[in-house]
C-alpha atoms as a PDB file:
ATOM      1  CA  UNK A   1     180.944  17.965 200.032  1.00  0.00           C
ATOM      2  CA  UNK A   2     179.835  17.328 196.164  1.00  0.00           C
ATOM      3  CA  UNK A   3     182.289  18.452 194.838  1.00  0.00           C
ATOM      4  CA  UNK A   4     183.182  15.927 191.354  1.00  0.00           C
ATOM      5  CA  UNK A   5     179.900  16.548 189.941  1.00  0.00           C
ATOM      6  CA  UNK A   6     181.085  20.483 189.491  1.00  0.00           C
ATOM      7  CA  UNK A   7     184.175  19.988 187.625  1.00  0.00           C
ATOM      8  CA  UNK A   8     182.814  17.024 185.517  1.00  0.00           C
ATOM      9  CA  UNK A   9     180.279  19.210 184.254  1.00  0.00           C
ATOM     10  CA  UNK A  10     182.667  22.011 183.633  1.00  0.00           C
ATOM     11  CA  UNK A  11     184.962  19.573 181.492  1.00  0.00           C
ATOM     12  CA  UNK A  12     181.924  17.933 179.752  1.00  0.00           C
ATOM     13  CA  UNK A  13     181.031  22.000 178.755  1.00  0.00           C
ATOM     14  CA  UNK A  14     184.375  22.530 178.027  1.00  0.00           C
ATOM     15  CA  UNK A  15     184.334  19.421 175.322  1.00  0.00           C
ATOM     16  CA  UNK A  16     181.300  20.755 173.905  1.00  0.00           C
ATOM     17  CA  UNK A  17     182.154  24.166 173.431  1.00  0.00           C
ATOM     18  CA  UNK A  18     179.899  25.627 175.823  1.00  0.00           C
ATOM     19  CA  UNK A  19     182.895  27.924 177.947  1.00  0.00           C
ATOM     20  CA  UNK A  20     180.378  30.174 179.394  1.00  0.00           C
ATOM     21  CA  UNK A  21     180.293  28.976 183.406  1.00  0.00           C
ATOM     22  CA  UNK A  22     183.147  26.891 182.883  1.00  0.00           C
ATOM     23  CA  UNK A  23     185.810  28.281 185.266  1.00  0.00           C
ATOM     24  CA  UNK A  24     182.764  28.730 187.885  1.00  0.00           C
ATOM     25  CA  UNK A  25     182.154  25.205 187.691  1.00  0.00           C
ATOM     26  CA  UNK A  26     185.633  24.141 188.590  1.00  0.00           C
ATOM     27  CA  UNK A  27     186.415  26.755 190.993  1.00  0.00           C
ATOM     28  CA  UNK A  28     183.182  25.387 192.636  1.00  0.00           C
ATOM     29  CA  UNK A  29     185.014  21.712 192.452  1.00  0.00           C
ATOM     30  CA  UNK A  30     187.407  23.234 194.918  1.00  0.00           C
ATOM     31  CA  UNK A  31     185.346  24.686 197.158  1.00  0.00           C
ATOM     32  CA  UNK A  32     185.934  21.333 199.629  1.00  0.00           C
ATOM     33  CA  UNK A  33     189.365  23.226 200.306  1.00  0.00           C
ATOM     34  CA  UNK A  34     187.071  25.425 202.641  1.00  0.00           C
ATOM     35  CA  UNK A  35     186.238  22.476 205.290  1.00  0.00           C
ATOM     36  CA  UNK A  36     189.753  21.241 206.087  1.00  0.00           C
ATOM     37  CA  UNK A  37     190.302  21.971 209.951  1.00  0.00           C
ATOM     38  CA  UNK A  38     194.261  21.737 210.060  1.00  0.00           C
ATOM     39  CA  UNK A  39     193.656  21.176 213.926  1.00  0.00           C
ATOM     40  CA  UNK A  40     191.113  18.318 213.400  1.00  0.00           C
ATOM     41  CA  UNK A  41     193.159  17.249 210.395  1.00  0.00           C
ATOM     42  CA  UNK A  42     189.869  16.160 208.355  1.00  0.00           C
ATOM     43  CA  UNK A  43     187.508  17.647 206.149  1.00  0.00           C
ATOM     44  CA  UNK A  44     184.296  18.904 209.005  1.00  0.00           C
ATOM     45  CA  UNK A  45     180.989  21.135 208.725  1.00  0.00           C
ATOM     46  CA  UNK A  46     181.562  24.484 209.835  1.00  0.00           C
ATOM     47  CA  UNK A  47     178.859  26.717 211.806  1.00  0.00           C
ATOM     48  CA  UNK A  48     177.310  29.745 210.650  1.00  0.00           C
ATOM     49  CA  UNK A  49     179.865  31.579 212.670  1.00  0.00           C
ATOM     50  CA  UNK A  50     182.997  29.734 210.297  1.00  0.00           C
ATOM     51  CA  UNK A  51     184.057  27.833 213.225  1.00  0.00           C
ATOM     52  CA  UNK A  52     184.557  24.345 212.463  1.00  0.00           C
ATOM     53  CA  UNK A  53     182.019  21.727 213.966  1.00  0.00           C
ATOM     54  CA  UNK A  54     183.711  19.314 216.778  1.00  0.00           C
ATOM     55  CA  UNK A  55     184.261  15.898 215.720  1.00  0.00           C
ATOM     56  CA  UNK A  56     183.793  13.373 219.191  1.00  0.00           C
ATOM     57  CA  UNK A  57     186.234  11.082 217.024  1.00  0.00           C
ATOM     58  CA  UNK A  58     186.851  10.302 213.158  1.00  0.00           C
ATOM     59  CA  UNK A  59     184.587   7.382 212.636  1.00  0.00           C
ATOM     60  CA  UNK A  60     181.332   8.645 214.067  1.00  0.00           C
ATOM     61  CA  UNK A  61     179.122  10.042 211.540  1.00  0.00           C
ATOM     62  CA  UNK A  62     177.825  13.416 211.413  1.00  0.00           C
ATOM     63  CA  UNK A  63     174.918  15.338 209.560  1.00  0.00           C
ATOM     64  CA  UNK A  64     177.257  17.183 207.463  1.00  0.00           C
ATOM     65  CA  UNK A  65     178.602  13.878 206.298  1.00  0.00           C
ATOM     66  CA  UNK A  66     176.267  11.968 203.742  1.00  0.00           C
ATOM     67  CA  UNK A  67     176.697   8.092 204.385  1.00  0.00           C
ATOM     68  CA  UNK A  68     179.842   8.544 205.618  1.00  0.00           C
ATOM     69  CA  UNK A  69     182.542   9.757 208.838  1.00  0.00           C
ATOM     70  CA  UNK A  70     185.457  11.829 208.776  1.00  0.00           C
ATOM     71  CA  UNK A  71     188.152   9.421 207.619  1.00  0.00           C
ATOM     72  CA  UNK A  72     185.751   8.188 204.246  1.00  0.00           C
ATOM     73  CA  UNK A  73     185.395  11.864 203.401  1.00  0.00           C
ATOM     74  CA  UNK A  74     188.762  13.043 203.186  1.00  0.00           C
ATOM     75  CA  UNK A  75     189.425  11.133 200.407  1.00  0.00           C
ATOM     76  CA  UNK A  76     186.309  12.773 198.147  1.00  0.00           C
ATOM     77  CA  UNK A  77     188.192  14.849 196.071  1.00  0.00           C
ATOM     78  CA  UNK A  78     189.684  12.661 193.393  1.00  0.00           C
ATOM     79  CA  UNK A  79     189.668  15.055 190.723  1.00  0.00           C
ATOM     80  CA  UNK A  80     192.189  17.384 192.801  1.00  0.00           C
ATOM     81  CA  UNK A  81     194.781  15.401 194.191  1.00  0.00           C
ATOM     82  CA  UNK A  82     197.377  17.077 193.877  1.00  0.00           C
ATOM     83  CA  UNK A  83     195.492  20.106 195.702  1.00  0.00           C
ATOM     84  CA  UNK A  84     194.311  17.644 198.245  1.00  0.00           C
ATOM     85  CA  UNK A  85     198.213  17.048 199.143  1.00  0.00           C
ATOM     86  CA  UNK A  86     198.885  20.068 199.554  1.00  0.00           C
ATOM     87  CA  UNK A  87     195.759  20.874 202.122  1.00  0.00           C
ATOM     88  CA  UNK A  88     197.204  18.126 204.116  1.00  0.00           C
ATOM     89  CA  UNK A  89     200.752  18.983 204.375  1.00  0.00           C
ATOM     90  CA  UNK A  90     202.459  17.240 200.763  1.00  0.00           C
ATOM     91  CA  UNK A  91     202.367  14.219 198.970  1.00  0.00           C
ATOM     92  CA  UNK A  92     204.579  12.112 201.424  1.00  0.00           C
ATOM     93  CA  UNK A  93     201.584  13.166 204.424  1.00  0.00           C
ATOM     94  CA  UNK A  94     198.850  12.356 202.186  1.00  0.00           C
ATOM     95  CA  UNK A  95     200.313   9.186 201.665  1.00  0.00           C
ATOM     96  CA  UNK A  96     200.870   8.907 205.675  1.00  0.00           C
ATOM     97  CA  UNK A  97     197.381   9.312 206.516  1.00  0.00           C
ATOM     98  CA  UNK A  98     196.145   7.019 203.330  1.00  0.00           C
ATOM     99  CA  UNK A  99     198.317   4.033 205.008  1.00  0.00           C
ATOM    100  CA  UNK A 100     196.854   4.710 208.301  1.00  0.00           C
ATOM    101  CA  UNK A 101     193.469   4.747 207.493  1.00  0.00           C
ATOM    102  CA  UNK A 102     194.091   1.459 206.167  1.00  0.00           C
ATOM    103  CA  UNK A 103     195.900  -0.526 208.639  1.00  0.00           C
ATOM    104  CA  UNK A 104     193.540   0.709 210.482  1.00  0.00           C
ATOM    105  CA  UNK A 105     191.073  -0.933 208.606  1.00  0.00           C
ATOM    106  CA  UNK A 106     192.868  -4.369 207.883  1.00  0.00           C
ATOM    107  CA  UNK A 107     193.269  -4.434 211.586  1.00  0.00           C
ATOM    108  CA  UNK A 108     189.731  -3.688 212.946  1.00  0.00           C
ATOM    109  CA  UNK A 109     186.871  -6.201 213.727  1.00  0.00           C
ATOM    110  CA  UNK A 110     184.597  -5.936 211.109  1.00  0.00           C
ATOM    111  CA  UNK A 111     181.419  -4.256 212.009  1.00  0.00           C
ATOM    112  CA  UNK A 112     178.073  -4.038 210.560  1.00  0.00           C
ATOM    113  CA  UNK A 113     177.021  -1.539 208.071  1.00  0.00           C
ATOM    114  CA  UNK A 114     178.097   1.486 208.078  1.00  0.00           C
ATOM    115  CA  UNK A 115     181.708   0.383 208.318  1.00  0.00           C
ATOM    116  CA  UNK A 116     183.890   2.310 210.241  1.00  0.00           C
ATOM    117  CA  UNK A 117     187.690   3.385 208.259  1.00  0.00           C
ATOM    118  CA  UNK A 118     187.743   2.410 204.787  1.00  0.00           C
ATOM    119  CA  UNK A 119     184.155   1.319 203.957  1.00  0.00           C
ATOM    120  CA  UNK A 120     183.966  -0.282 200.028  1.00  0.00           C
ATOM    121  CA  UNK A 121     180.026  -0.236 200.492  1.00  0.00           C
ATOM    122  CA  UNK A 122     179.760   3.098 199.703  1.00  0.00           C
ATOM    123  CA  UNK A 123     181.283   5.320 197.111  1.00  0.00           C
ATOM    124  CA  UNK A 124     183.037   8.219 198.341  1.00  0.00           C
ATOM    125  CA  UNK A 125     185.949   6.293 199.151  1.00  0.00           C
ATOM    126  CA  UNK A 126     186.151   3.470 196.687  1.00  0.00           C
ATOM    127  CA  UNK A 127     189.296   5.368 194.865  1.00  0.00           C
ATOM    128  CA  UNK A 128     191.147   5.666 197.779  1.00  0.00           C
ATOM    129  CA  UNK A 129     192.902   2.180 197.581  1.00  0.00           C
ATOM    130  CA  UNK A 130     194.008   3.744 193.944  1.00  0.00           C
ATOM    131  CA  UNK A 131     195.255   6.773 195.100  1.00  0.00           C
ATOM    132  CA  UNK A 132     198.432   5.768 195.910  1.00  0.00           C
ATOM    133  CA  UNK A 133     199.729   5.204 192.167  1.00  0.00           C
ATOM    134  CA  UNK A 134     198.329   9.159 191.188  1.00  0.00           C
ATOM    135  CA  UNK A 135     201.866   9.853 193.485  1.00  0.00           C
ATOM    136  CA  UNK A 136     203.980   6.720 191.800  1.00  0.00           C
ATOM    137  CA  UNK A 137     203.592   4.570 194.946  1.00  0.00           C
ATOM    138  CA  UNK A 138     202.050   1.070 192.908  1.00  0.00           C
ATOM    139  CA  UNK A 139     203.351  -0.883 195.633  1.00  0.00           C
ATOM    140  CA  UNK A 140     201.147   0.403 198.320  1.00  0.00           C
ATOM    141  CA  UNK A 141     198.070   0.444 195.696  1.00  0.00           C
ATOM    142  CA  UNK A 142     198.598  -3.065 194.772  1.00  0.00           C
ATOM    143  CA  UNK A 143     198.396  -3.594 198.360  1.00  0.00           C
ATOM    144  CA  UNK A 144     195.244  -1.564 199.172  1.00  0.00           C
ATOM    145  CA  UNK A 145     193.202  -3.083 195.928  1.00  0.00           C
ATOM    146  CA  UNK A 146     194.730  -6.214 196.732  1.00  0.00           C
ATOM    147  CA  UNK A 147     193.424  -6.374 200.373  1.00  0.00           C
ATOM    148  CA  UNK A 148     189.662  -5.042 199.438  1.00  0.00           C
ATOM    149  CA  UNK A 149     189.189  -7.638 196.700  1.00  0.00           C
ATOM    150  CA  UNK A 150     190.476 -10.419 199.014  1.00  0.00           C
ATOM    151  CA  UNK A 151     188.355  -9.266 202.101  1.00  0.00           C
ATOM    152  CA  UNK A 152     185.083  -7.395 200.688  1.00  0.00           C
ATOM    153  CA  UNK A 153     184.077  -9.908 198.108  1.00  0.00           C
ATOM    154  CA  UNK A 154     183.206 -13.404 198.157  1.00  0.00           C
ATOM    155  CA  UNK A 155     181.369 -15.758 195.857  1.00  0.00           C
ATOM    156  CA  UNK A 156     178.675 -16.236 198.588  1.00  0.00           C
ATOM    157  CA  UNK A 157     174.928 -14.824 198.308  1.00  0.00           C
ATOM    158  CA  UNK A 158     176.698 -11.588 200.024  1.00  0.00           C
ATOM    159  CA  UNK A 159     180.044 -11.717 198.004  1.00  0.00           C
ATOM    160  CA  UNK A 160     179.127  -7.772 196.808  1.00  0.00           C
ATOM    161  CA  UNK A 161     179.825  -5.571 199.998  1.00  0.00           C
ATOM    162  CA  UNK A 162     176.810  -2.819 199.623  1.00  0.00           C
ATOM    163  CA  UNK A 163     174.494  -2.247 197.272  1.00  0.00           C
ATOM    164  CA  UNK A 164     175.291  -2.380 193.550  1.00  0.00           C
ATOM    165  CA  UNK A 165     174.699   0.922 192.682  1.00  0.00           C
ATOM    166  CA  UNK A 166     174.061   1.016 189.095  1.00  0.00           C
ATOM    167  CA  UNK A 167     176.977  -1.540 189.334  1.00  0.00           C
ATOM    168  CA  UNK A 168     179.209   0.442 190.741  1.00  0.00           C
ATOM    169  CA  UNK A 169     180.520  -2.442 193.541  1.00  0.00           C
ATOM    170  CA  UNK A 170     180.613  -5.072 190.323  1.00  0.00           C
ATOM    171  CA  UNK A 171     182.541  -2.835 188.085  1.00  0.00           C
ATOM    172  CA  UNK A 172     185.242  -2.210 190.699  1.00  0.00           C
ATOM    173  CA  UNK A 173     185.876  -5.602 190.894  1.00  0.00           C
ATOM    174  CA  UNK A 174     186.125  -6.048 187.339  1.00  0.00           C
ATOM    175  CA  UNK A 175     188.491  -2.886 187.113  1.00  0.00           C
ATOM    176  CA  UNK A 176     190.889  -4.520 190.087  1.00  0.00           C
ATOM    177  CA  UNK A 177     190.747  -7.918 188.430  1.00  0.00           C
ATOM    178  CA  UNK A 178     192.377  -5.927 185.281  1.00  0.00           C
ATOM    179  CA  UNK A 179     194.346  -3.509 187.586  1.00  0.00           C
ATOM    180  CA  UNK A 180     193.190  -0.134 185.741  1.00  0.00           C
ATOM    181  CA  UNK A 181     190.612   2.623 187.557  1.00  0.00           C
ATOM    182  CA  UNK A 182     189.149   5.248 185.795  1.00  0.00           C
ATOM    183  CA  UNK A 183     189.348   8.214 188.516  1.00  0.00           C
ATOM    184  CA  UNK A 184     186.260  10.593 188.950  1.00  0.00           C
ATOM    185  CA  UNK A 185     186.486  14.059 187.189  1.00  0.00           C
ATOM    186  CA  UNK A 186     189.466  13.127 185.161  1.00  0.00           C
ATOM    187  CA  UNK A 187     190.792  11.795 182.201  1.00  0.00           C
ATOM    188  CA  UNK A 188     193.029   9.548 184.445  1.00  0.00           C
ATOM    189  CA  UNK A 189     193.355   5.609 185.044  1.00  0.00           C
ATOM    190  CA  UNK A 190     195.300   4.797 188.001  1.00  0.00           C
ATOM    191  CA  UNK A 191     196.879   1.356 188.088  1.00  0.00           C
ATOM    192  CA  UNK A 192     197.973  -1.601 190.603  1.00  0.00           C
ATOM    193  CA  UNK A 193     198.500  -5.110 190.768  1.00  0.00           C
ATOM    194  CA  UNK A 194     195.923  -7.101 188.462  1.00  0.00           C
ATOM    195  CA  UNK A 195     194.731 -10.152 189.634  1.00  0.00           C
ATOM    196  CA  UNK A 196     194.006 -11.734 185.974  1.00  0.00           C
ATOM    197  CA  UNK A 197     196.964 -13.546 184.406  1.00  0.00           C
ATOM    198  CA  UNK A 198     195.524 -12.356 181.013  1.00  0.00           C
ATOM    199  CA  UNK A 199     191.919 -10.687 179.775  1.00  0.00           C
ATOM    200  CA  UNK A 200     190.866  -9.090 176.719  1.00  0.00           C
ATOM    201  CA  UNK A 201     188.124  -6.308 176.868  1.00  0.00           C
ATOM    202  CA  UNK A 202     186.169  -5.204 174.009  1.00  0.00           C
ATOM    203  CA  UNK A 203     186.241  -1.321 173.244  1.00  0.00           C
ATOM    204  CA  UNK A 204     183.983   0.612 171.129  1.00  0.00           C
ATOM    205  CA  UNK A 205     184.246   0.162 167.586  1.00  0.00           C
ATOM    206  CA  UNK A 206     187.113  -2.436 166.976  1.00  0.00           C
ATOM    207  CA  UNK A 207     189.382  -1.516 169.376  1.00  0.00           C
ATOM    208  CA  UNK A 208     190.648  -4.582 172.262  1.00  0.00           C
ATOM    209  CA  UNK A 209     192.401  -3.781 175.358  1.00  0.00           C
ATOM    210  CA  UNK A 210     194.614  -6.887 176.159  1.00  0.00           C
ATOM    211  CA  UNK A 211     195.938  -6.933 179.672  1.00  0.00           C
ATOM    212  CA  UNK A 212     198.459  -9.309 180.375  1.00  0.00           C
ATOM    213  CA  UNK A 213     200.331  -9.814 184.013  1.00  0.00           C
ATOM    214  CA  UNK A 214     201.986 -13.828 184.705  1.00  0.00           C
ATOM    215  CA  UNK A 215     202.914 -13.448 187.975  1.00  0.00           C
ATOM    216  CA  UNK A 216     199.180 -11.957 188.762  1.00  0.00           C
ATOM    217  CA  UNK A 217     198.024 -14.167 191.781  1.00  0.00           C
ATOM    218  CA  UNK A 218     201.107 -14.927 193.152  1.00  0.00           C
ATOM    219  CA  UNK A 219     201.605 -12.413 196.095  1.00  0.00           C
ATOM    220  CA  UNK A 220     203.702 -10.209 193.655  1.00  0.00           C
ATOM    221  CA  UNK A 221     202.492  -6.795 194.225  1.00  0.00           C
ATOM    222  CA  UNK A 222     205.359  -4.302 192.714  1.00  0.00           C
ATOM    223  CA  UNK A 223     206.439  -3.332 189.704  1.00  0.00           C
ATOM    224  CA  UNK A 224     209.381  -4.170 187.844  1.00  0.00           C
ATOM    225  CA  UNK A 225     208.077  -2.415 184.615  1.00  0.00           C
ATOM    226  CA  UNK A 226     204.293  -2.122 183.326  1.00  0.00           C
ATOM    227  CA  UNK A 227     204.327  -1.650 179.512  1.00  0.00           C
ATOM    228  CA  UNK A 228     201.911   0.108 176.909  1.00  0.00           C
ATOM    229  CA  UNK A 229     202.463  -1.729 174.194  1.00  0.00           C
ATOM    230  CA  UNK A 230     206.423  -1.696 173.377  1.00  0.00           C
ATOM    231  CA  UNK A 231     206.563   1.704 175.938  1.00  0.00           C
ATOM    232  CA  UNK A 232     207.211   1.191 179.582  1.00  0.00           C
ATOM    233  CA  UNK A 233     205.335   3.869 181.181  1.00  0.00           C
ATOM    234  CA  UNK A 234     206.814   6.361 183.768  1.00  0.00           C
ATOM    235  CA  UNK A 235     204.303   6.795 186.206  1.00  0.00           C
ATOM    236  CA  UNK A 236     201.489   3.743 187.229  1.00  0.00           C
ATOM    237  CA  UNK A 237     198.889   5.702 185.414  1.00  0.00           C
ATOM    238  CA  UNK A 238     197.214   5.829 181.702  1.00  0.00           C
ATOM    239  CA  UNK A 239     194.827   8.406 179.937  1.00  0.00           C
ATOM    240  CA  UNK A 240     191.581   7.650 178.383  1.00  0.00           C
ATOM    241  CA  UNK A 241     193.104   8.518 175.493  1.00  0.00           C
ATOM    242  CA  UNK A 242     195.386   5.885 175.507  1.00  0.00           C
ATOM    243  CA  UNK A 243     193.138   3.451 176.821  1.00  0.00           C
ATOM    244  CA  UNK A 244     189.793   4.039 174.637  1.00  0.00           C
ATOM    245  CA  UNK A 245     192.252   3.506 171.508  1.00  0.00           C
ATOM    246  CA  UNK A 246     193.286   0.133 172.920  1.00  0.00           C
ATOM    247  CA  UNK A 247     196.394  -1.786 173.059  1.00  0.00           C
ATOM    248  CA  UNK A 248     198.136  -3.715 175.271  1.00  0.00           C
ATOM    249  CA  UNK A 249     198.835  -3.428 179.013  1.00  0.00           C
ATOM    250  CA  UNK A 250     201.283  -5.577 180.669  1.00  0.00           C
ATOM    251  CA  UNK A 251     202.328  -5.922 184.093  1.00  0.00           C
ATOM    252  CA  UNK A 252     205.927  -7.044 185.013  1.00  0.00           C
ATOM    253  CA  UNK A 253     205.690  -7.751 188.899  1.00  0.00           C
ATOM    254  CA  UNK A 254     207.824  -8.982 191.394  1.00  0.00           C
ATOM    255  CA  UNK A 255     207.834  -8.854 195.563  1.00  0.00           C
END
C-alpha cells in the first residue's frame, strides 16, 4: 500500500538525470490500482488466489492495513488523483465518498486511539481534508481543514492529536493556518480557507511568501477570488514553482 515513496523517487531520478528505472518506479506508484474491490468499494488485501480479503466493516483494521482501516486507506494515493477518481467511478463519486467519510467523522463519538473514519493522528490520510480543491471544490476543503483544526488541536498538554512525527502533526497546522498543502509525490499545493488574517514566511534565499485573507476567522469558507500576486488563479491550487519563488497569496472569501 506504499505506494508515494515509488513515484517520488522516480521524479527525484528524473530531476537528476538518472532515467534508467524511472518509468518502473512510477508504474510501481500505481500498482495500489490492483487492490480496489469495486464490490467492497475500498482498497483490501487480496489472497494468494487474487480474491479479495472480506472486510467485517470499513473501520476495523486489518493486517494488510498498516495503522490504519479501510476508509483511511483509500485516500493513500495522493500523487494519482486523478487515477484514483477514476477507480472509484469519477470525480463527482470521489468527492461523494470524501464527504461521507467525513460527516461521518464530525458526527461520531470520539474514540480512543486508533480513531475510527478520518483519523489526523496518523498520516495516510492527513491530505484527504485537501483533496477536495485538486477537483476545484475549495468550499468543501475549507470545510474539512476547517473542522480538523477546530476539533484535533487544542492549546492543552494534548493539543497535537498523535505523535509528532518528525513534525509532521505541527507542520499541518502551520500549513492550514496559511491555507496552502504541499501534496505527497507532486509538485502540487492544494489550497482552502486560511485561518491567519495575514503571515509572512521566509523562503530560501530572499524570497517571502505573504499570505493575506481579512475575512480569515470569520466562518467565511468560499472563495470569491484567491489571487497570486495581481493573477487570480483558476483552480484552488499552486506549484512549487510558484510558491518557492515567493509572492503574494491572497484569499477573497465570503459564505
Amino acid at each position: 500500500m506504499r505506494t508515494v515513496a515509488p513515484i517520488a523517487l522516480a521524479r527525484m531520478a528524473q530531476g537528476l538525470g538518472h532515467t534508467a528505472g524511472t518509468d518502473a518506479l512510477a508504474l510501481r506508484s500505481t500498482s495500489y490500482r490492483n487492490l480496489y474491490d469495486p464490490a467492497q468499494r475500498f482498497l483490501v488485501g487480496r489472497h494468494r488466489d487474487g480474491t479479495f480479503a472480506q472486510l467485517p466493516r470499513a473501520e476495523a483494521w486489518q493486517d494488510f492495513f498498516a495503522e490504519g482501516d479501510a476508509w483511511q486507506y483509500l485516500w493513500y494515493a495522493p500523487h494519482d488523483l486523478d487515477g484514483l477518481a477514476a477507480l472509484l467511478g469519477g470525480r463527482a463519486t470521489l468527492l461523494t465518498r470524501l464527504d461521507e467519510m467525513f460527516e461521518l467523522s464530525m458526527n461520531a463519538r470520539r474514540t480512543p486511539l486508533p480513531e475510527v473514519y478520518y483519523w489526523h493522528g496518523n498520516e495516510p490520510d492527513i491530505h484527504a481534508p485537501w483533496i477536495p480543491s485538486a477537483f476545484d471544490d475549495f468550499a468543501a476543503a475549507s470545510r474539512y481543514v476547517d473542522w480538523v483544526r477546530s476539533h484535533r488541536y487544542t492549546a492543552g498538554p494534548n493539543g497535537i492529536p498523535g505523535n509528532d512525527d518528525a513534525g509532521t502533526m505541527s507542520a499541518w497546522y502551520v500549513f492550514a493556518a496559511l491555507g496552502m498543502f504541499p501534496l505527497a509525490g507532486t509538485d502540487d499545493w492544494l489550497l482552502a480557507a486560511p485561518s491567519v488574517t495575514d503571515a509572512e514566511v521566509t523562503l530560501s534565499g530572499t524570497a517571502t511568501l505573504h499570505v493575506s485573507a481579512p475575512a480569515a476567522g470569520t466562518g467565511a469558507l468560499t472563495a470569491r477570488s484567491v489571487r497570486w500576486g495581481e493573477e487570480t488563479l483558476a483552480h484552488p491550487r499552486m506549484t512549487q514553482a510558484q510558491v518557492a519563488t515567493g509572492g503574494h497569496l491572497t484569499f477573497d472569501q465570503g459564505r
